[in-house]
Protein backbone atom coordinates (compact mmCIF):
# COMPACT_ATOMS: atom_id res chain seq x y z
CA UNK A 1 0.00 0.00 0.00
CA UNK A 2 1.27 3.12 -1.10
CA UNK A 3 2.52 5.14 2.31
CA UNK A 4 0.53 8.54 2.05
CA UNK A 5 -2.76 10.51 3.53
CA UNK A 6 -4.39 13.70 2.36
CA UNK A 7 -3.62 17.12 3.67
CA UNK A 8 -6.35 17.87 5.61
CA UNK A 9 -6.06 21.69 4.92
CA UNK A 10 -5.83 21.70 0.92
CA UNK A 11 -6.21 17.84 0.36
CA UNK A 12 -3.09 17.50 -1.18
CA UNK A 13 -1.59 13.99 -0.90
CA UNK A 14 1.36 13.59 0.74
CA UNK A 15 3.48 11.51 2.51
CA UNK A 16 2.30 9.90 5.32
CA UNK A 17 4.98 11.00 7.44
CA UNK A 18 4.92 14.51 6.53
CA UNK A 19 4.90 17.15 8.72
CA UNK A 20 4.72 19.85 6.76
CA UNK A 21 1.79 19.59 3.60
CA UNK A 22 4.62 21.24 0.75
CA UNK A 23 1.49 22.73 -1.09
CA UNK A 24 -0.07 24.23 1.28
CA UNK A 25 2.77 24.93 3.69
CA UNK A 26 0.71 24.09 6.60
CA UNK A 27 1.79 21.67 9.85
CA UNK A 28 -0.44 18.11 9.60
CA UNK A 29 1.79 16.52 12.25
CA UNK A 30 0.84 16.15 16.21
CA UNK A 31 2.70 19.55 16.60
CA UNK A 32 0.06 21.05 14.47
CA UNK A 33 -2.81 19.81 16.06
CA UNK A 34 -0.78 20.84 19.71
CA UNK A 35 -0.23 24.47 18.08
CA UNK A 36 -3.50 24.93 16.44
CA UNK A 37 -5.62 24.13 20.20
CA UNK A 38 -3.00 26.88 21.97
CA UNK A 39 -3.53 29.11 18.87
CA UNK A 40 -7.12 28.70 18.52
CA UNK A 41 -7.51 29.76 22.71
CA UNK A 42 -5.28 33.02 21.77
CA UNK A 43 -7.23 34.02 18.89
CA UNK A 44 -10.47 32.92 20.74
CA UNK A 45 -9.05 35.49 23.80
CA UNK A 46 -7.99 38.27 21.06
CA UNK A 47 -11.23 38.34 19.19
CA UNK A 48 -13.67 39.53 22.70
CA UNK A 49 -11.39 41.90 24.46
CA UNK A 50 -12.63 44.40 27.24
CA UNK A 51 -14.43 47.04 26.38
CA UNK A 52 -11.40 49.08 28.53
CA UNK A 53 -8.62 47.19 26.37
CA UNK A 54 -10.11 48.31 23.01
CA UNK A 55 -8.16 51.61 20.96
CA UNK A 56 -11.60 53.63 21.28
CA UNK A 57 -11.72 53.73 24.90
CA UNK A 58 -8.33 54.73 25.36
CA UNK A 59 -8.53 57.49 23.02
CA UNK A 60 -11.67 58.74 24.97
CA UNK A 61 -9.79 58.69 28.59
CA UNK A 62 -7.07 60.64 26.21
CA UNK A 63 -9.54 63.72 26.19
CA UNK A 64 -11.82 63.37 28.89
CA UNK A 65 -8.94 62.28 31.51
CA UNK A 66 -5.50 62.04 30.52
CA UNK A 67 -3.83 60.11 33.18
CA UNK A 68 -6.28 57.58 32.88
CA UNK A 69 -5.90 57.05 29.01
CA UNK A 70 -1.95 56.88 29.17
CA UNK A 71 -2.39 53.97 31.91
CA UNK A 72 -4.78 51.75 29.36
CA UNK A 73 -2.49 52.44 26.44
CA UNK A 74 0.54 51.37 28.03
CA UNK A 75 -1.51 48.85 29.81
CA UNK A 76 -3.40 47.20 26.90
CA UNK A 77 -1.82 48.19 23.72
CA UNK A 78 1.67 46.51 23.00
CA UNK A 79 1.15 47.59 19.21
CA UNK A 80 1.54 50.91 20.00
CA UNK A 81 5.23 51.63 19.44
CA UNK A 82 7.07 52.67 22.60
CA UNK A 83 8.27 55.89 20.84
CA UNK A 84 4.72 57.11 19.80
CA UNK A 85 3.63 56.20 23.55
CA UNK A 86 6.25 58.05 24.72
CA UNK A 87 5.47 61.25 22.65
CA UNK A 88 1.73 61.07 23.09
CA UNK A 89 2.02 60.92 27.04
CA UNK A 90 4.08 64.20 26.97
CA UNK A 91 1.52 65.61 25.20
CA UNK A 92 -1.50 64.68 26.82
CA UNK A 93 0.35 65.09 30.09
CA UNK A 94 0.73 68.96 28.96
CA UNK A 95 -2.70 69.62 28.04
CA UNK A 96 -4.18 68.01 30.92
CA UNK A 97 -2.20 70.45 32.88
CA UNK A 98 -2.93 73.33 31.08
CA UNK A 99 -6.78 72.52 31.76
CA UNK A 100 -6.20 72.02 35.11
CA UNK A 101 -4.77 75.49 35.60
CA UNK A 102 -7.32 76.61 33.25
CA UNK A 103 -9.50 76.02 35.56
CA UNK A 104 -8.21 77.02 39.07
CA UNK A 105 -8.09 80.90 37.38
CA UNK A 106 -11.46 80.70 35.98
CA UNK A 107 -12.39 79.53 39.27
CA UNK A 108 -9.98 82.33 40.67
CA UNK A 109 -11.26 85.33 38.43
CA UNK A 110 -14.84 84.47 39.18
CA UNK A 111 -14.17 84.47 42.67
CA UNK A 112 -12.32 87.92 42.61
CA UNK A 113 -15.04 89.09 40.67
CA UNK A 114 -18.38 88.03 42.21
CA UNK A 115 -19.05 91.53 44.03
CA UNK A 116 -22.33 93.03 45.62
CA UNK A 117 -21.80 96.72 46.70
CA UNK A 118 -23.95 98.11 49.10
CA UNK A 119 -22.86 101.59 51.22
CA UNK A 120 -20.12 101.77 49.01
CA UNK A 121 -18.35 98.14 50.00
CA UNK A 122 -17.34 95.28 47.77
CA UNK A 123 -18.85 91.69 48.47
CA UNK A 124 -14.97 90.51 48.53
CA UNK A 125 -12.29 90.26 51.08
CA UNK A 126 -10.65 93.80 48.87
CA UNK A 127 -13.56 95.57 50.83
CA UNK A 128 -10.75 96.35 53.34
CA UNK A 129 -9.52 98.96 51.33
CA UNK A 130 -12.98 101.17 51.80
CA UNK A 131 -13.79 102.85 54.48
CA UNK A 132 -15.46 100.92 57.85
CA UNK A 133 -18.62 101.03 58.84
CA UNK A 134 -20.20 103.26 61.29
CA UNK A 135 -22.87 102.18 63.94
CA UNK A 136 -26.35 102.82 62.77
CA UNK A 137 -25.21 101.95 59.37
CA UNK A 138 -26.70 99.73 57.90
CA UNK A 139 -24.92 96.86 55.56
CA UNK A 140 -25.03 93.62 54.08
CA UNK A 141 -23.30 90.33 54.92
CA UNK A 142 -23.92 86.53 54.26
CA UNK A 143 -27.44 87.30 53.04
CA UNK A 144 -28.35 89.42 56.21
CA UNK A 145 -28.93 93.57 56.28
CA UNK A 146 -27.52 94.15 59.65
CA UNK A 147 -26.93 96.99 61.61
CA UNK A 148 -25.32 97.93 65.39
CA UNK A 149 -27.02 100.14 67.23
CA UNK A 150 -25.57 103.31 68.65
CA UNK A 151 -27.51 103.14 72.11
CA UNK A 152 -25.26 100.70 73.53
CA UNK A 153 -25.16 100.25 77.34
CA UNK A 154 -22.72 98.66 80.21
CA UNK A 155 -23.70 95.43 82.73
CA UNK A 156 -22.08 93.46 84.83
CA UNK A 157 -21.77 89.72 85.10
CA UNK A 158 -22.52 88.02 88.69
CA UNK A 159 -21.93 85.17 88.46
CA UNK A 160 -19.13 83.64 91.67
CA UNK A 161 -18.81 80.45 89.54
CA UNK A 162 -17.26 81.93 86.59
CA UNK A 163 -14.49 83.47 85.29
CA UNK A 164 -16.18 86.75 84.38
CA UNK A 165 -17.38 87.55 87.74
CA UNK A 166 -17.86 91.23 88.32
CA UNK A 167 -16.20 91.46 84.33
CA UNK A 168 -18.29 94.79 82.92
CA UNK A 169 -19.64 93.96 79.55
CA UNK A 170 -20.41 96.23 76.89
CA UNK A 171 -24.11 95.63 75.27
CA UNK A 172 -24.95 96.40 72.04
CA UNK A 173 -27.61 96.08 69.87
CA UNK A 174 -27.88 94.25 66.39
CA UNK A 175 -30.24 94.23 64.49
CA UNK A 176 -30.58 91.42 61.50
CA UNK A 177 -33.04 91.10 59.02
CA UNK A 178 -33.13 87.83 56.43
CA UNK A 179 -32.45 88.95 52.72
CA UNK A 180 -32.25 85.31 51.57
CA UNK A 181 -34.97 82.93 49.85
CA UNK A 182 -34.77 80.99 52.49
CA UNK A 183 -34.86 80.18 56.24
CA UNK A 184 -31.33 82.06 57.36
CA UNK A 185 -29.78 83.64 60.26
CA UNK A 186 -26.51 85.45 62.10
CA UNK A 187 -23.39 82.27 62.48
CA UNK A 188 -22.03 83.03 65.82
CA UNK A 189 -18.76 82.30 64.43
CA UNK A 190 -18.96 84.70 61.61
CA UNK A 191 -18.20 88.00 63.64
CA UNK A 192 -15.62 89.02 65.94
CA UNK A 193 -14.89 91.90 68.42
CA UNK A 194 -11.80 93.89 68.69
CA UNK A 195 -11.00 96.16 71.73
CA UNK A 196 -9.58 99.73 72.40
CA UNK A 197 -5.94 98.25 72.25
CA UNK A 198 -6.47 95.85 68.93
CA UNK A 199 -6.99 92.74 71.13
CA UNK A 200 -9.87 90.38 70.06
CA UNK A 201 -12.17 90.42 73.25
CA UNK A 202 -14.30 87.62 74.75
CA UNK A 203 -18.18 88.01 73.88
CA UNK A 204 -19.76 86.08 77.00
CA UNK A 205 -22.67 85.87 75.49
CA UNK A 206 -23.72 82.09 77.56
CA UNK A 207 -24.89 84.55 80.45
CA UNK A 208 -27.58 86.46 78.20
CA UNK A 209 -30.52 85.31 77.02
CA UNK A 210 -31.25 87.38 74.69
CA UNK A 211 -27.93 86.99 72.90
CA UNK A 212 -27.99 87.30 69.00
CA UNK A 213 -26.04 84.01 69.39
CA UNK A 214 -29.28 82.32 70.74
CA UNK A 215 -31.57 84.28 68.12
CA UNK A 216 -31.96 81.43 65.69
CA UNK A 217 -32.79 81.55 61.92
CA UNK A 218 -35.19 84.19 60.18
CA UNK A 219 -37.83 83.33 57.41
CA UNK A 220 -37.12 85.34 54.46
CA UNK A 221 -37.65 89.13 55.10
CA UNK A 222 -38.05 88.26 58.63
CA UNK A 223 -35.76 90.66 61.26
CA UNK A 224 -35.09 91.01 64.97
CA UNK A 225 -32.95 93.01 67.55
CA UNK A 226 -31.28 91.46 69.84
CA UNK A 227 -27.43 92.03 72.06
CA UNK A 228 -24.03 91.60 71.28
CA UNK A 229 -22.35 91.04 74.76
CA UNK A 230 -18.62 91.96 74.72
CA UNK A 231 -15.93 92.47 77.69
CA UNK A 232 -14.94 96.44 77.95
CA UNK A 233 -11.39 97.04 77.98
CA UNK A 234 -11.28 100.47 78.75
CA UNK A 235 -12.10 104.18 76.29
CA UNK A 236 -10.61 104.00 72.96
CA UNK A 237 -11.87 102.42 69.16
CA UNK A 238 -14.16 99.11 68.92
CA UNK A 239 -14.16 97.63 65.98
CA UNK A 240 -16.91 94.30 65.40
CA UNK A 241 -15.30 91.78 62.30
CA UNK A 242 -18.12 89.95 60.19
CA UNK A 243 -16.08 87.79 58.20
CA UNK A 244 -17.00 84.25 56.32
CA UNK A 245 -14.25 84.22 54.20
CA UNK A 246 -15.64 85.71 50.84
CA UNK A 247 -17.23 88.25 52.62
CA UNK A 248 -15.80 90.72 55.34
CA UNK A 249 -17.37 93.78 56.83
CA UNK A 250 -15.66 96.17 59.79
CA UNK A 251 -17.84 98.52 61.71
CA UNK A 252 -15.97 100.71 64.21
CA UNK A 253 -17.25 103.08 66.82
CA UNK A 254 -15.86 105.10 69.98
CA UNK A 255 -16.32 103.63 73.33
CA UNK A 256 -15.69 106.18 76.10
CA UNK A 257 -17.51 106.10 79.32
C-alpha cells in the first residue's frame, strides 16, 4: 500500500509522514494539532477583548482624563510603538495640565469678581480697602442687612462660679433682618470683636438670654434686635469683624464712658 494521507487543509496527498503539507505549507503533524488548540484559545481570547482594552476607549480617557488614558495604552496596547507612547504621554500630560490650571483661574477670576456693593463696600475680602462702617449703618453680609445700634449700654456679670465675675460687659444692639430665599440667620462664628488696644475680646454671650447668638434663623424678610455682649477694655476704638471668608465687613465706633 502506497505510504501517504491527504492534507487535511488543501487535500493534497502527501506523505504519510509529513509534517509539513509542501502545497499548502501548513503543519499536519501532532505539533500542528498541539499548536492549532493553543492558537485557537489566543485568537479565541484576542477576538472579545474588554471594552477598557479596546483603541476607542483609550482614546476617549485621552480627552476626557488624561492620566487615565496613558495607563490603558501602556496597559493594553503593546502595538503601540514605545516611541509614539512616549510622545503622546508628553503631550497629553501637557494639556491636561494646562486645563487644570485653566481652571483654578477661571475659578480664581470668578471668585475675585463676584461683588455686591452696598454703602459703598465690595462683596470681597478687597472691601478692606474702603472705608469701615459706622454704627447705625446699615450693611449687608452673608445674606443678612444688619446693623449695630448706637444706644449701647454697660452690665455686669454676677456670676461667683465663673471666670467673668464682676467682668463689665459692653451691650450692644444688632439688628438682622433675612435677605435670603430661604430660612437664614446670624453664624455666631462669623463675627468678631476687637478692643480699644487691637486685642480680640471675649463676647460672654452664655450669660444672656437674649444673645444674637441664641436668636436662631429668620424666614425670608423676617428681622429682629437682639445684644451683642462683649468684655470692655477700657475708652478707645471698637471695631466688630463679620467675616466668612468671601465676605468681610468692619464697623468701628468710639467707646468712652
Amino acid at each position: 500500500m502506497e505510504d501517504k494521507k491527504f492534507c487535511k487543509f488543501c487535500g493534497e496527498k502527501i506523505d504519510k509522514d509529513a509534517v509539513v503539507c509542501p502545497k499548502c505549507g501548513r503543519q499536519v503533524g501532532q505539533a500542528e494539532e498541539k499548536k492549532e488548540t493553543t492558537s485557537d484559545v489566543n485568537v479565541s481570547k484576542n477576538t472579545n477583548p474588554k471594552f477598557y482594552e479596546q483603541t476607542w476607549f483609550m482614546w476617549v480617557m485621552l480627552v476626557i482624563c488624561a492620566p487615565i488614558g496613558i495607563f490603558f495604552m501602556w496597559k493594553f496596547h503593546p502595538e503601540i510603538e514605545k516611541k509614539t507612547k512616549t510622545i503622546l504621554t508628553v503631550i497629553f500630560a501637557i494639556l491636561f495640565i494646562i486645563f487644570i490650571a485653566a481652571g483654578n483661574s477661571n475659578d480664581e477670576s470668578s471668585f475675585n469678581n463676584n461683588q455686591t456693593t452696598n454703602n459703598g463696600f465690595s462683596n470681597t475680602t478687597n472691601n478692606n480697602k474702603k472705608k469701615n462702617i459706622a454704627l447705625d449703618e446699615k450693611f449687608t453680609f452673608d445674606d443678612l442687612e444688619i446693623s449695630l445700634g448706637t444706644d449701647f449700654s454697660f452690665t455686669t456679670i454676677n456670676n461667683q462660679y465663673s471666670d467673668y465675675n464682676g467682668k463689665e460687659i459692653i451691650k450692644m444692639p444688632i439688628t438682622v433682618k433675612n435677605l435670603k430665599d430661604e430660612t437664614h440667620g446670624l453664624n455666631m462664628f462669623y463675627y468678631s470683636v476687637y478692643g480699644s488696644n487691637g486685642t480680640k475680646l471675649d463676647t460672654p454671650s452664655s450669660y444672656f438670654d437674649d444673645s444674637v447668638d441664641f436668636a436662631g434663623d429668620l424666614r425670608t424678610g423676617a428681622s429682629y434686635t437682639k445684644y451683642l455682649y462683649f468684655l470692655y477694655d477700657g475708652n478707645g476704638t471698637y471695631t466688630v469683624e463679620f467675616d466668612n471668608w468671601i465676605t468681610k465687613r468692619i464697623v468701628e465706633f468710639e467707646v468712652n464712658k
